[in-house]
Protein backbone atom coordinates (compact mmCIF):
# COMPACT_ATOMS: atom_id res chain seq x y z
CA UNK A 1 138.08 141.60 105.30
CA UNK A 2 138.29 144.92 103.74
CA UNK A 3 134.59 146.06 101.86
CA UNK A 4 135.94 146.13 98.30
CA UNK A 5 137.96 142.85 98.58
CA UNK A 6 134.44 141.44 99.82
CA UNK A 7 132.84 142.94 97.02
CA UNK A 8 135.53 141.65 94.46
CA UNK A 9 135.45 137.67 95.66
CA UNK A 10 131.23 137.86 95.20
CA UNK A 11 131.17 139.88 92.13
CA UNK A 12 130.87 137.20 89.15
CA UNK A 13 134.53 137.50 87.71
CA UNK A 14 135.24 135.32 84.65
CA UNK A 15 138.01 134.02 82.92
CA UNK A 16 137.22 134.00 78.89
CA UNK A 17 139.29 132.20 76.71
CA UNK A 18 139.71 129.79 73.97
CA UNK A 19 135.47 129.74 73.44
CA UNK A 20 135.11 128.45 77.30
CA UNK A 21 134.35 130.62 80.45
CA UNK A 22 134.90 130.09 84.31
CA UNK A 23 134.87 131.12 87.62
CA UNK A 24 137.98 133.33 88.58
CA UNK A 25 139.03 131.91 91.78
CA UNK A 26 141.26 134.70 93.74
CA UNK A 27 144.15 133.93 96.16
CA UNK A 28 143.58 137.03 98.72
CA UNK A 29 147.37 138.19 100.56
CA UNK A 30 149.06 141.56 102.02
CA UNK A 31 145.85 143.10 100.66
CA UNK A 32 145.34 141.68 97.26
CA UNK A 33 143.37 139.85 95.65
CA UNK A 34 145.63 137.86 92.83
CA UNK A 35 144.23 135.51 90.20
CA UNK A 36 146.95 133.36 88.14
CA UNK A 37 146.51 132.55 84.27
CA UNK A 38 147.59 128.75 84.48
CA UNK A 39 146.55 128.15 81.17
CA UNK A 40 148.62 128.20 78.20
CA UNK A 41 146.69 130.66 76.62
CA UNK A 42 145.61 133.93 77.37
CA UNK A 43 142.28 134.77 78.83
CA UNK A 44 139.89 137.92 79.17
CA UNK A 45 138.81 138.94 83.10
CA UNK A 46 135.23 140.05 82.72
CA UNK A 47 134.34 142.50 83.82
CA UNK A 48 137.87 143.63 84.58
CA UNK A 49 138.71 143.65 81.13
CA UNK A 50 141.93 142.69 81.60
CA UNK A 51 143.61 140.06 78.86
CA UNK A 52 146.43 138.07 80.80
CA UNK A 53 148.87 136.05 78.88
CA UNK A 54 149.72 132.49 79.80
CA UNK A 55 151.44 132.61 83.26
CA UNK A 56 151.00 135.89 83.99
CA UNK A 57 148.73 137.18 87.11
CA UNK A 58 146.59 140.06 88.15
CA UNK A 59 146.65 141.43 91.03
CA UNK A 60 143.70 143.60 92.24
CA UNK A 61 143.70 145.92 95.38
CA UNK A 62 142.35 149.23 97.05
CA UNK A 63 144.99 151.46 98.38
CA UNK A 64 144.23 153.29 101.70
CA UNK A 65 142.68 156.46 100.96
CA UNK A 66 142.50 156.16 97.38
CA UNK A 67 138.97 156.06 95.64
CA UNK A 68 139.44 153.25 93.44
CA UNK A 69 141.10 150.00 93.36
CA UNK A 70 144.62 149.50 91.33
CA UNK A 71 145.20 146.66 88.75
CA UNK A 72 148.56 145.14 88.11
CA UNK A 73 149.57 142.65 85.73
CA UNK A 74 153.09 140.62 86.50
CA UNK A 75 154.30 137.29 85.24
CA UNK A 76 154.21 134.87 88.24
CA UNK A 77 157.55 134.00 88.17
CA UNK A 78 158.69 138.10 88.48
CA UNK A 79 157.37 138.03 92.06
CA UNK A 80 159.40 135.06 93.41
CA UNK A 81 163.07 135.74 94.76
C-alpha cells in the first residue's frame, strides 16, 4: 500500500450532511481511493472539503512523482460502460 493511501484510510475523514456525521469508508482500486455519496443528499468530506451531490463519488489519489494528491469528483454512473 502506497504511504499516502495509508495515510488517507487512517486520517478521520467524515461525511457531513443533513445535521449527522460519519465515517467515510473508502473503496481503494488502480490507485485510488473512491468514496460514493449513496445518500440522497449531498454531503461535506471533512477535511477534504469537498461537497458531493447525491450519487456522485470522489475519487482521491497521488500521482507518481507529483507532490500532492489529485481530487476528482464524477457521478457513479459516468464511470460504468
Amino acid at each position: 500500500m502506497p504511504v499516502w493511501l495509508g495515510a488517507l484510510l487512517s486520517a478521520p475523514c467524515q461525511a457531513i450532511g443533513n445535521g449527522e456525521s460519519r465515517t467515510v469508508r473508502w473503496d481503494c482500486s488502480s490507485g485510488k481511493a473512491v468514496y460514493t455519496n449513496a445518500g440522497t443528499r449531498s454531503e461535506r468530506i471533512e477535511p477534504l472539503g469537498v461537497v458531493l451531490e447525491a450519487g456522485h463519488a470522489l475519487a482521491v489519489h497521488w500521482p507518481p512523482g507529483e507532490s500532492e494528491y489529485s481530487l476528482e469528483v464524477f457521478r457513479q454512473y459516468d464511470q460504468c460502460a
